[in-house]
C-alpha atoms as a PDB file:
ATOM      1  CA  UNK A   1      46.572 171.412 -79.538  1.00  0.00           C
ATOM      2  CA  UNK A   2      44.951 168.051 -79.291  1.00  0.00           C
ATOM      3  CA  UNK A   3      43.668 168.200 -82.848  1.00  0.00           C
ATOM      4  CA  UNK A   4      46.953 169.121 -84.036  1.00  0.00           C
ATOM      5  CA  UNK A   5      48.955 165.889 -82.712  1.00  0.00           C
ATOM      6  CA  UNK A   6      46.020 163.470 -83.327  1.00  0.00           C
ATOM      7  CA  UNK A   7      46.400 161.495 -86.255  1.00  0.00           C
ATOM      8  CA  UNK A   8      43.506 160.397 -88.880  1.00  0.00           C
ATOM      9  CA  UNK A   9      40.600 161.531 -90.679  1.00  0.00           C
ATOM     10  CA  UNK A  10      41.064 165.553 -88.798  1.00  0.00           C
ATOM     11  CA  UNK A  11      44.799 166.110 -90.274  1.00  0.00           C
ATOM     12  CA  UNK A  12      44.045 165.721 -93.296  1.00  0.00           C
ATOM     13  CA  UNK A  13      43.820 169.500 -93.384  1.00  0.00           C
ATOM     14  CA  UNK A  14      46.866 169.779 -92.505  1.00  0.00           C
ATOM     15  CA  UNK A  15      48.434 168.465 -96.244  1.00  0.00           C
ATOM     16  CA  UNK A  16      49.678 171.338 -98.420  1.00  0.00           C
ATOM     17  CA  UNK A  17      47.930 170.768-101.623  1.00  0.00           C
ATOM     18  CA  UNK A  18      49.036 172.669-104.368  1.00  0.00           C
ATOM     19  CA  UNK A  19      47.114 175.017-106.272  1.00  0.00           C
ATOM     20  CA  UNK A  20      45.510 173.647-109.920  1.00  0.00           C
ATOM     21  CA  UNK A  21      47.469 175.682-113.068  1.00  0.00           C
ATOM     22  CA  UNK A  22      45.911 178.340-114.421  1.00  0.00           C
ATOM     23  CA  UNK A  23      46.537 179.597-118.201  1.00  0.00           C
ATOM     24  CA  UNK A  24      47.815 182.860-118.632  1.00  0.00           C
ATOM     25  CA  UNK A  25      46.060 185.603-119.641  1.00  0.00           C
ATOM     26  CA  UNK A  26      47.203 187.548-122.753  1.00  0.00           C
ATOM     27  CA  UNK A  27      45.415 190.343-122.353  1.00  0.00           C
ATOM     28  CA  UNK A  28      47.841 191.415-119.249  1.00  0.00           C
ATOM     29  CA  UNK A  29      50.612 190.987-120.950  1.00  0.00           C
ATOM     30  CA  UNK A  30      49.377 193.669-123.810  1.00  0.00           C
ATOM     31  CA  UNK A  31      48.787 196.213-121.130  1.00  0.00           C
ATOM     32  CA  UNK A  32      52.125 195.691-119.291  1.00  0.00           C
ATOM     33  CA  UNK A  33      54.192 196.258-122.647  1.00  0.00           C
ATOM     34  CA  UNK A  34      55.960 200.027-122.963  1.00  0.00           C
ATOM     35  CA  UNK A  35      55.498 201.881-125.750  1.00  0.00           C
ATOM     36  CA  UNK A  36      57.080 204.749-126.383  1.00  0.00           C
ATOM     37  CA  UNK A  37      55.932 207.758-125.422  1.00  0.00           C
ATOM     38  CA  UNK A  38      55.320 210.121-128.671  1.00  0.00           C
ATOM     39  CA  UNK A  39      55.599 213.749-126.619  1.00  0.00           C
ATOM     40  CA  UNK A  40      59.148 212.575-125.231  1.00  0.00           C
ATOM     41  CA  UNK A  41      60.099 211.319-128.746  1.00  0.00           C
ATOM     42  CA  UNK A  42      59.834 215.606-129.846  1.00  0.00           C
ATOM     43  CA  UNK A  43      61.115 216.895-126.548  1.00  0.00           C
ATOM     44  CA  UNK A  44      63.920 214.552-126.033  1.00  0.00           C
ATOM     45  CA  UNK A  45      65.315 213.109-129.534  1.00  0.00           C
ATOM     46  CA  UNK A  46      68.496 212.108-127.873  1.00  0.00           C
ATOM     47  CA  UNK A  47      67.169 209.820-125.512  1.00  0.00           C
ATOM     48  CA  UNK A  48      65.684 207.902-128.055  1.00  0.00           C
ATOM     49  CA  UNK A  49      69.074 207.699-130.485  1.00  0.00           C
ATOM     50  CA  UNK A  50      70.965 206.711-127.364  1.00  0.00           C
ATOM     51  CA  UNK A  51      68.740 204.642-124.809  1.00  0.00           C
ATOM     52  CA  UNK A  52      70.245 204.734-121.106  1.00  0.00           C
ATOM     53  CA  UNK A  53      70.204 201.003-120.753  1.00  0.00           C
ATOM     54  CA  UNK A  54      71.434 199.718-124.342  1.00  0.00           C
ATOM     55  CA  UNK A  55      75.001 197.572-124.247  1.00  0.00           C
ATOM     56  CA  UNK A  56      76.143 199.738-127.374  1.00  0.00           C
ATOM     57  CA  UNK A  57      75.793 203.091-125.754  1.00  0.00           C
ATOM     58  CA  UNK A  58      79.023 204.753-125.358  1.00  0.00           C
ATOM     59  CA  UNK A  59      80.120 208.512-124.268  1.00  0.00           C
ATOM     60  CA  UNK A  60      80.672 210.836-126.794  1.00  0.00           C
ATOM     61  CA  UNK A  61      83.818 211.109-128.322  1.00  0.00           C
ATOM     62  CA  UNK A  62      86.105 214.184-127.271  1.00  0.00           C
ATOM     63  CA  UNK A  63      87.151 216.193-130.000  1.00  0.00           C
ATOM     64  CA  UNK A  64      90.843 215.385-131.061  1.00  0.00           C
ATOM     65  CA  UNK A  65      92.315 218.738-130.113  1.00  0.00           C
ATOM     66  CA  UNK A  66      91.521 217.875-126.614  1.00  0.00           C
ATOM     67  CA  UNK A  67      93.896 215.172-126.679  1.00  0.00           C
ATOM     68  CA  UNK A  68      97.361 217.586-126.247  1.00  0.00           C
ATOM     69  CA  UNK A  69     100.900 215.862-124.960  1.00  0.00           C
ATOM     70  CA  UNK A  70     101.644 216.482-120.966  1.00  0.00           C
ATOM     71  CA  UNK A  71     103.683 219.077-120.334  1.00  0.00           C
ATOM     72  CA  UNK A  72     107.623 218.248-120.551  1.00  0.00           C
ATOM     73  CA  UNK A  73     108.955 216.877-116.884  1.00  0.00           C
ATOM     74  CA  UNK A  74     111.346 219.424-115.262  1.00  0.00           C
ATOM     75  CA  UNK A  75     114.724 217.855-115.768  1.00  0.00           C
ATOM     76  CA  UNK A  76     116.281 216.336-112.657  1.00  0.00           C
ATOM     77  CA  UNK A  77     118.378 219.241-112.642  1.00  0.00           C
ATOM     78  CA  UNK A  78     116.281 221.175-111.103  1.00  0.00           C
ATOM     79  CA  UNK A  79     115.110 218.627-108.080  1.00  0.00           C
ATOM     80  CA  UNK A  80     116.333 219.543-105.126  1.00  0.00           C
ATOM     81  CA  UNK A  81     117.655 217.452-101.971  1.00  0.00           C
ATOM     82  CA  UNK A  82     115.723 218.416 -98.665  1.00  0.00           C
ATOM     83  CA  UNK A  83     117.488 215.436 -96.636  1.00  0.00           C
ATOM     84  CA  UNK A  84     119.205 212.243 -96.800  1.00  0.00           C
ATOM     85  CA  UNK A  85     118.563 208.961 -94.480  1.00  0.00           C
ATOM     86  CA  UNK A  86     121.457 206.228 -94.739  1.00  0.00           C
ATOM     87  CA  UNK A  87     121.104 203.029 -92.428  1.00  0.00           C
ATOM     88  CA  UNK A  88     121.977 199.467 -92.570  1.00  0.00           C
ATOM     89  CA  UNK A  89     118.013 198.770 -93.784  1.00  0.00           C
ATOM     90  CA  UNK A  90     117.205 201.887 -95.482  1.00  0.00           C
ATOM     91  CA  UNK A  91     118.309 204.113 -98.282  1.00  0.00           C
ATOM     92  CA  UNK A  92     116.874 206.589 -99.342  1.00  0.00           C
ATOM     93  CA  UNK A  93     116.525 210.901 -99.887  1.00  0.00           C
ATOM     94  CA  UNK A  94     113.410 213.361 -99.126  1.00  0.00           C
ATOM     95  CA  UNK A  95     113.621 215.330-103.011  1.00  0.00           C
ATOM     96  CA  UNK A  96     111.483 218.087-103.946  1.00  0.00           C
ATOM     97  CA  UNK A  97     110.831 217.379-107.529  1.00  0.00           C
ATOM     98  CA  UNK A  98     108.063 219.470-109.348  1.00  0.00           C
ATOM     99  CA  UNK A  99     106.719 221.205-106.709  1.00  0.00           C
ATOM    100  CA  UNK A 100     106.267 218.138-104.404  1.00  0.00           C
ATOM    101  CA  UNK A 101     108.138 216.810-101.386  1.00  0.00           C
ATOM    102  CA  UNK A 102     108.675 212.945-102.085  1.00  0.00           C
ATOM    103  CA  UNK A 103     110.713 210.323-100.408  1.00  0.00           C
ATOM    104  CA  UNK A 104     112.804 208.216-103.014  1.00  0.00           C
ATOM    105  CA  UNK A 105     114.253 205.214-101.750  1.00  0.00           C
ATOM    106  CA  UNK A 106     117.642 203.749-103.390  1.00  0.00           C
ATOM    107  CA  UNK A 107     116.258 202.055-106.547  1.00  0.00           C
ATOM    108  CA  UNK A 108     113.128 203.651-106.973  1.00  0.00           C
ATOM    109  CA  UNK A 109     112.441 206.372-110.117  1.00  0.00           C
ATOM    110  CA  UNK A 110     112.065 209.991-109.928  1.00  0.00           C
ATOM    111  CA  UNK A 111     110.452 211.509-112.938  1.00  0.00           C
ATOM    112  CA  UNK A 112     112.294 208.654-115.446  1.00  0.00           C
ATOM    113  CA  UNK A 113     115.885 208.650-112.955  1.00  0.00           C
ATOM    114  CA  UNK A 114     116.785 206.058-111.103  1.00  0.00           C
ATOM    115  CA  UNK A 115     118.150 206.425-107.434  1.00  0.00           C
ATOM    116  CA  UNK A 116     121.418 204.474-107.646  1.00  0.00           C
ATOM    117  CA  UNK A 117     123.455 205.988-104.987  1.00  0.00           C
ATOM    118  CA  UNK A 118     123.411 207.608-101.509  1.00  0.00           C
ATOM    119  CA  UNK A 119     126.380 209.005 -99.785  1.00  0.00           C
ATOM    120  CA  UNK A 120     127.312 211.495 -97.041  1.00  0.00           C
ATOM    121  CA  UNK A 121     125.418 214.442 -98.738  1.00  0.00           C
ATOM    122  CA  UNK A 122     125.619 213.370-102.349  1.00  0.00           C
ATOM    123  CA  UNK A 123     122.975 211.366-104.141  1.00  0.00           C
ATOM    124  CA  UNK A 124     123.391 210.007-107.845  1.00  0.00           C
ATOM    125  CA  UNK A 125     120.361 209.435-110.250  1.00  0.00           C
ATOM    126  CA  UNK A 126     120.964 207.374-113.610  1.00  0.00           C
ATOM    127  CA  UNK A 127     118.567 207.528-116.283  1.00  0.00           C
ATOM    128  CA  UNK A 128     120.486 205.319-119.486  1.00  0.00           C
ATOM    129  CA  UNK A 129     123.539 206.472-120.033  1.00  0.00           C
ATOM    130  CA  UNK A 130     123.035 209.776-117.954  1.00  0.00           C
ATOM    131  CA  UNK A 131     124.019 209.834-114.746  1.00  0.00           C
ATOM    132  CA  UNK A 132     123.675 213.178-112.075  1.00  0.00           C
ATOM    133  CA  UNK A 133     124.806 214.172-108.821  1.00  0.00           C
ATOM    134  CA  UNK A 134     122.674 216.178-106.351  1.00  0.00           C
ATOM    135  CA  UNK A 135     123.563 217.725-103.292  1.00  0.00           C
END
């Protein structure tokens, strides 16, 4: 411990010195390159045309006929009104609409219709110039 805090010709060890540059060797950096490997080339053609980590690699396209509209929305016709909540702070009806349970809250759309009404046991959807009543 002594040596440590005594000052003079003894600490000098104790000076970081760095390390003298060395040149690099070329021959290392032969053996680190990749080369592609000629029995994956045959086995695995693909991998080759579309490397995994190359920025222009992009999923194959899906053929067009895959591409079909969404079937038509059932018409609001045919939703059905399972309740109805009408307070000062919210507005609003449980419909089942497609299959599924959903609350709609006064203002809100419903398969393209607008919630625009709620009353007693009435409610009144508006889509344009269309305008139903459910009950």
């Amino acid at each position: 411990m002594a040596l440590w805090l005594l000052p003079g010709p003894v600490a000098h060890w104790r000076r970081w010195t760095p390390p003298e540059a060395q040149a690099p060797n070329l021959r290392d950096l032969e053996s680190a390159l990749l080369r592609p490997n000629t029995a994956a080339s045959v086995r695995y053609p693909q991998v080759l045309e579309r490397p995994l980590f190359s920025m222009n690699r992009r999923p194959v396209a899906e053929p067009a006929a895959a591409s079909a509209s969404p079937p038509p929305r059932a018409p609001i016709d045919a939703a059905k009104v399972l309740g109805i909540v009408a307070g000062p702070s919210l507005n609003g009806a449980m419909i089942e609409y497609d299959g599924k349970a959903s609350f709609v809250r006064r203002g809100e759309e419903l398969g393209g219709w607008k919630l625009v009404h709620v009353a007693g046991r009435t409610v009144r959807f508006e889509r344009g110039t269309e305008s139903r009543e459910l009950k």
